[in-house]
N, C-alpha and C. Protein backbone atom coordinates (compact mmCIF):
# COMPACT_ATOMS: atom_id res chain seq x y z
N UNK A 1 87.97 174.61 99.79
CA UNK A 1 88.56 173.55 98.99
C UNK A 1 89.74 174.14 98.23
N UNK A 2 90.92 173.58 98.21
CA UNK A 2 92.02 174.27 97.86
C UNK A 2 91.98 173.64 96.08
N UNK A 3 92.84 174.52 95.03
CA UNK A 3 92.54 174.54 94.19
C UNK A 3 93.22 173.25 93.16
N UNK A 4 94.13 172.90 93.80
CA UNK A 4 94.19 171.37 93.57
C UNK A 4 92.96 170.37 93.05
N UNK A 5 92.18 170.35 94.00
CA UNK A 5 91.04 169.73 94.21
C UNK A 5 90.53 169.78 93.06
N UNK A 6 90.17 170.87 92.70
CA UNK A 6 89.36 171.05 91.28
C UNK A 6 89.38 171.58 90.14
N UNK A 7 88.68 170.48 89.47
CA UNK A 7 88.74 170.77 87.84
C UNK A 7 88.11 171.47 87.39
N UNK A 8 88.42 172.06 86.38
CA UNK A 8 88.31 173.71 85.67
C UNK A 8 88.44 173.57 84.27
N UNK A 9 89.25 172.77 83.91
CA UNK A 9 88.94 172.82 82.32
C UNK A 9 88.05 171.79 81.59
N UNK A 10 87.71 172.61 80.82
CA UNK A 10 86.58 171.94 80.55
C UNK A 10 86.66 170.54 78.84
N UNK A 11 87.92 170.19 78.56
CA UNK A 11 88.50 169.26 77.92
C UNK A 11 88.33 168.20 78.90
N UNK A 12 89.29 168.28 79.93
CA UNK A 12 88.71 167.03 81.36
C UNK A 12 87.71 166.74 81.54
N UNK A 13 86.95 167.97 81.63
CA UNK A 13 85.18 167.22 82.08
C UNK A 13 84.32 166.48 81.21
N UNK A 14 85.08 166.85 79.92
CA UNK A 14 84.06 166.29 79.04
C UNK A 14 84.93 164.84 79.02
N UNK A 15 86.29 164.83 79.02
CA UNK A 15 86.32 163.61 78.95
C UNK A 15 86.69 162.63 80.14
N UNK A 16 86.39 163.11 81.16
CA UNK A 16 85.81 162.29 82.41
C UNK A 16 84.06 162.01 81.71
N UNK A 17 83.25 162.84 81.22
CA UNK A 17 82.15 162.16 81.20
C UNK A 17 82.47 161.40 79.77
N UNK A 18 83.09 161.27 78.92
CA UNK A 18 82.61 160.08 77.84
C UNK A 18 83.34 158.94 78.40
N UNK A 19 84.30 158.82 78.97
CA UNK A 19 85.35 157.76 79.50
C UNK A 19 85.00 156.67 80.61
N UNK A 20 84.30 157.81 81.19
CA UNK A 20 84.38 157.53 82.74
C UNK A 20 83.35 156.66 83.02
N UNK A 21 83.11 155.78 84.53
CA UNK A 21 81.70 155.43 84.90
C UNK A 21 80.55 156.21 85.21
N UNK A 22 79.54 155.61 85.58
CA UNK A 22 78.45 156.31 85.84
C UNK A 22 77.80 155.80 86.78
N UNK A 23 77.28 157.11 87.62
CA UNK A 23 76.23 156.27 88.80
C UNK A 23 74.94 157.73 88.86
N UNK A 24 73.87 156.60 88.93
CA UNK A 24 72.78 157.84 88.44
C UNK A 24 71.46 157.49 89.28
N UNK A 25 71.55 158.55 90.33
CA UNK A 25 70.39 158.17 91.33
C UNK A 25 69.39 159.58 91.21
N UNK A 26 68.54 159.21 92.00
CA UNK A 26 67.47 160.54 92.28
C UNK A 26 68.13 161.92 92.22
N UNK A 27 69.42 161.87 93.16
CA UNK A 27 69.64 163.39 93.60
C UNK A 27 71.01 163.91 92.96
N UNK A 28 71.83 163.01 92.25
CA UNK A 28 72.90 163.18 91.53
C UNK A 28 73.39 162.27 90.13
N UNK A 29 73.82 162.86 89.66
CA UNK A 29 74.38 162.39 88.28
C UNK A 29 76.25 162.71 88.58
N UNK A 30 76.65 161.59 88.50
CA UNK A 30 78.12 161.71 88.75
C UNK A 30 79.09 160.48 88.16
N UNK A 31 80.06 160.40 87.13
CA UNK A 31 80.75 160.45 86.60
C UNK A 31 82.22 160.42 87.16
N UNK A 32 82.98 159.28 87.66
CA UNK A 32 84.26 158.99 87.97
C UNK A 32 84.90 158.26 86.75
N UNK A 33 86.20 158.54 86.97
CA UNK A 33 87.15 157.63 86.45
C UNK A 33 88.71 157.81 87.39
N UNK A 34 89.52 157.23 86.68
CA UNK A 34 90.79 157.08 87.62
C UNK A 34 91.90 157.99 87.17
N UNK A 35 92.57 158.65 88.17
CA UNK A 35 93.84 159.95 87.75
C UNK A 35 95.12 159.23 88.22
N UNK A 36 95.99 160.04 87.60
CA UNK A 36 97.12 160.18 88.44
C UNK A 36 97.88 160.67 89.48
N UNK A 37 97.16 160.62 90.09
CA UNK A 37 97.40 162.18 90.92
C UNK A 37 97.28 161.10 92.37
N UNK A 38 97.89 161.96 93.71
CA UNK A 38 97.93 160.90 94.66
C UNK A 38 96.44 161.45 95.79
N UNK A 39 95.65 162.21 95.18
CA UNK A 39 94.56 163.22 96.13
C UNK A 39 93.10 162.90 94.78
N UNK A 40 92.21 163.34 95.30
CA UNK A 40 90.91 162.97 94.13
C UNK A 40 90.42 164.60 94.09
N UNK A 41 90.15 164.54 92.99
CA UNK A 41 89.66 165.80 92.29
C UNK A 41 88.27 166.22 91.77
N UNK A 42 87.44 166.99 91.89
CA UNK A 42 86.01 167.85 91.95
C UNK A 42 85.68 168.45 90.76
N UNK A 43 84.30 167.95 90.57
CA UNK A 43 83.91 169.27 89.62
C UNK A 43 82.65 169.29 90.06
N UNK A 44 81.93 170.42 90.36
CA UNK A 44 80.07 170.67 91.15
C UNK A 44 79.63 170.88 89.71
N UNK A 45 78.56 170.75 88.91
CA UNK A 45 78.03 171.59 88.36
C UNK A 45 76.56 171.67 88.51
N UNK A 46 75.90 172.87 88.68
CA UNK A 46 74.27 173.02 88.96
C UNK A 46 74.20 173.48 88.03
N UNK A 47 72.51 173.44 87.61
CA UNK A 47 72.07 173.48 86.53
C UNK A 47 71.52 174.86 86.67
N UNK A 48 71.57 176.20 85.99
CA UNK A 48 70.62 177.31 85.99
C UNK A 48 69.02 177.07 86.15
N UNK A 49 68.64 176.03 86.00
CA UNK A 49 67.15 176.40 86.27
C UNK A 49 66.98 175.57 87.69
N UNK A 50 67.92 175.46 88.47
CA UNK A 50 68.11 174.99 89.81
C UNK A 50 67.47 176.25 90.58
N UNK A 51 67.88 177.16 90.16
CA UNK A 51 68.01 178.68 90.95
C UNK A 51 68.68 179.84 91.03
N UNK A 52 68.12 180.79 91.39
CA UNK A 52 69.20 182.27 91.33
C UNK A 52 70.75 181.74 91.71
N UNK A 53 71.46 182.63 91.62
CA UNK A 53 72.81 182.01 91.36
C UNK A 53 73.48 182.12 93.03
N UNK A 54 73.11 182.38 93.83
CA UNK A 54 73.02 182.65 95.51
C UNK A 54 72.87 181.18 95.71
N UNK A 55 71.64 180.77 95.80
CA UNK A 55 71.18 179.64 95.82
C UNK A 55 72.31 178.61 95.39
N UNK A 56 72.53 178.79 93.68
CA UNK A 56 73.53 177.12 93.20
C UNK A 56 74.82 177.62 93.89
N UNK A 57 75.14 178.56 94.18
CA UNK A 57 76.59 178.56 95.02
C UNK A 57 76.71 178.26 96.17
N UNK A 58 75.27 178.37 96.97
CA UNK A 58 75.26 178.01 98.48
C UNK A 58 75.16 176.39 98.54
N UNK A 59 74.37 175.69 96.92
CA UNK A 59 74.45 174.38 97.22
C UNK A 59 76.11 173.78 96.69
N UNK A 60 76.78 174.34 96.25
CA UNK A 60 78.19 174.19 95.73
C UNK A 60 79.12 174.49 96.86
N UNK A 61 78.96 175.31 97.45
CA UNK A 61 79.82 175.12 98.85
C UNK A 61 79.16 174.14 99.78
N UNK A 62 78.57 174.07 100.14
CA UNK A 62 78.06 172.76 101.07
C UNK A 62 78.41 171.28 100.53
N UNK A 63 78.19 171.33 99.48
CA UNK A 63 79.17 170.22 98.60
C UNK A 63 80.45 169.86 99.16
N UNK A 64 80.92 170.58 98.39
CA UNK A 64 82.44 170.78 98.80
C UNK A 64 82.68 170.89 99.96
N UNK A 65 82.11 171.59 101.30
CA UNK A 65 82.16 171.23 102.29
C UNK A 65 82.42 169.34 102.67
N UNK A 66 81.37 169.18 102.65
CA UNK A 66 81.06 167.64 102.53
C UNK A 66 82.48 167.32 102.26
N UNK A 67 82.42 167.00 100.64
CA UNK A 67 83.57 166.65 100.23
C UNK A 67 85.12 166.45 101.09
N UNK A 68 85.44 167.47 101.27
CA UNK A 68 86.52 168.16 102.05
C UNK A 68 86.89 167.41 103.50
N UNK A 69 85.51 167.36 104.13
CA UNK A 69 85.62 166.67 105.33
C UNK A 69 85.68 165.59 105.53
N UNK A 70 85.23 164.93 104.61
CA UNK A 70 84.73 163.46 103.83
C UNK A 70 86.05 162.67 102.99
N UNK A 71 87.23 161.77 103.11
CA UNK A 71 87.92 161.95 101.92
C UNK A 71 87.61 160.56 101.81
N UNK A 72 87.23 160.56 100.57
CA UNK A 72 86.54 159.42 100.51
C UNK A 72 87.64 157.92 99.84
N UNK A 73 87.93 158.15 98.35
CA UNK A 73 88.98 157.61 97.73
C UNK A 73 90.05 158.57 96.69
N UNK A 74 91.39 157.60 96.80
CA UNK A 74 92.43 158.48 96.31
C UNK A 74 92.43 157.89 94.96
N UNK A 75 92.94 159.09 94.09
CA UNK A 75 93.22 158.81 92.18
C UNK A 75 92.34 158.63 91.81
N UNK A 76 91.47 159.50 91.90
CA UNK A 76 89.96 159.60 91.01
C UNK A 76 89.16 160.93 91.20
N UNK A 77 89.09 161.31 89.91
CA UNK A 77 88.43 162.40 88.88
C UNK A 77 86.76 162.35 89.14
N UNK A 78 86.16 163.02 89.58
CA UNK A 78 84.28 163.13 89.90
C UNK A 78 84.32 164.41 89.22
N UNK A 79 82.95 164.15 88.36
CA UNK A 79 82.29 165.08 88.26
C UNK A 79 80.81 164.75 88.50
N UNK A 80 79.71 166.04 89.28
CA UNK A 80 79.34 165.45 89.99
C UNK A 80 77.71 166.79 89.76
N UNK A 81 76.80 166.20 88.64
CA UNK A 81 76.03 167.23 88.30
C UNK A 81 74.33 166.84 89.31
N UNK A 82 73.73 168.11 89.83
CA UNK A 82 73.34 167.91 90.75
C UNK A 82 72.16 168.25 90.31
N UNK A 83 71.02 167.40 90.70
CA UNK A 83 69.32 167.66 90.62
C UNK A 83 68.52 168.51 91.57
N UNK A 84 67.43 168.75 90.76
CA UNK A 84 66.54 170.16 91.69
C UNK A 84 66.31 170.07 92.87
N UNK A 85 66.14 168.06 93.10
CA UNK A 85 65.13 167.63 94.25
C UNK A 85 66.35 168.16 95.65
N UNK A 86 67.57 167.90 95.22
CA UNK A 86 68.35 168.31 96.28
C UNK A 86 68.20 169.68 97.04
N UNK A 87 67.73 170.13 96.51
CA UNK A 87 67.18 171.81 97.22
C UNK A 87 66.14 171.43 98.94
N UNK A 88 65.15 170.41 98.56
CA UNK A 88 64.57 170.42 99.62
C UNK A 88 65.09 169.22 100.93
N UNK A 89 66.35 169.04 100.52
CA UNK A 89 67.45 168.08 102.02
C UNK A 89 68.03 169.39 102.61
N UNK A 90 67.84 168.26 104.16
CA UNK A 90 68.86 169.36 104.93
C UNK A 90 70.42 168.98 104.48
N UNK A 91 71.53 169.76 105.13
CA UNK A 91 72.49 169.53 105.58
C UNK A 91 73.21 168.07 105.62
N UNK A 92 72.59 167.46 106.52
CA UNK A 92 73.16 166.65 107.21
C UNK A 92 72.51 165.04 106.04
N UNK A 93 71.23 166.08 105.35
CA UNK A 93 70.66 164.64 104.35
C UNK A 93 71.56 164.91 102.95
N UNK A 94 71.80 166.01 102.66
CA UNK A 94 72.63 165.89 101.50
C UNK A 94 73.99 164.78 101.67
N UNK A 95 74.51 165.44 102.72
CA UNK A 95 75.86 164.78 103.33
C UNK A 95 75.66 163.37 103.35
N UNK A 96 74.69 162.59 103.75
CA UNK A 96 74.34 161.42 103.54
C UNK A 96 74.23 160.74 101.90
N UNK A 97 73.30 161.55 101.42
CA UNK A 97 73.61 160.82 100.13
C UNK A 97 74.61 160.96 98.91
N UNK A 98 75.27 161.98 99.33
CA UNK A 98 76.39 162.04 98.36
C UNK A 98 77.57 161.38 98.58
N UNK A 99 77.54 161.17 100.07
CA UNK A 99 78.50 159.81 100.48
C UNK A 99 77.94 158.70 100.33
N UNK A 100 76.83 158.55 99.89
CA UNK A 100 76.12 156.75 99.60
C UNK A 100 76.33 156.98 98.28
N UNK A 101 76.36 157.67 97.42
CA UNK A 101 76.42 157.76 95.93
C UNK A 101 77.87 157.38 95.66
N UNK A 102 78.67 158.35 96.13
CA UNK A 102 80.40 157.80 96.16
C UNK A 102 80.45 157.01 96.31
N UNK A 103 79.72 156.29 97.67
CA UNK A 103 80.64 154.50 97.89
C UNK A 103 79.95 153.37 96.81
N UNK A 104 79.07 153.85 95.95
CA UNK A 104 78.51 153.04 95.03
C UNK A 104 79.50 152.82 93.75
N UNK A 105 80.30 153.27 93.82
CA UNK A 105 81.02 152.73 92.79
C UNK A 105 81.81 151.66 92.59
N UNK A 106 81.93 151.43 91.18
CA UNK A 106 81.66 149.78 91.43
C UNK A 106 83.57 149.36 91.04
């Protein structure tokens, strides 16, 4: 994921989450609103008691994988905080619901 893509400071994230919408299912907690920008922009965050840190990075690239391959909508800010239960999907089930979570927005 090139570095465009994603957000890093952490002034944005917080105020993508007080600003922004919300969509809040079993396997994600995620937080859009609308940018300026002509491309949409990322933030993963796992939680430390998800797992050794191998683990939340292997589920943070597969993310972003997804993501990447996936473009879903343009001029909009996600942040996109991820639950334990997601540990036990494959591949191909994560990829599924994080694209049903995206298109839920309203």
């Amino acid at each position: 994921m090139n570095k465009k893509y994603i957000i890093t400071k952490n002034e944005e994230i917080q105020e993508i989450i007080k600003v922004g919408k919300k969509i809040n299912n079993k396997y994600f907690l995620v937080f859009y609103r609308e940018n300026n920008y002509n491309y949409s922009r990322y933030c993963i965050s796992v939680n430390k008691k998800i797992g050794k840190s191998n683990v939340r990075n292997k589920l943070k690239r597969q993310l972003k994988d997804i993501l990447m391959k996936n473009k879903l909508s343009i001029n909009k800010d996600y942040v996109i905080i991820v639950r334990n239960i997601l540990l036990t999907l494959s591949y191909d089930m994560k990829q599924e619901y994080l694209l049903n979570t995206l298109r839920e927005e309203k």
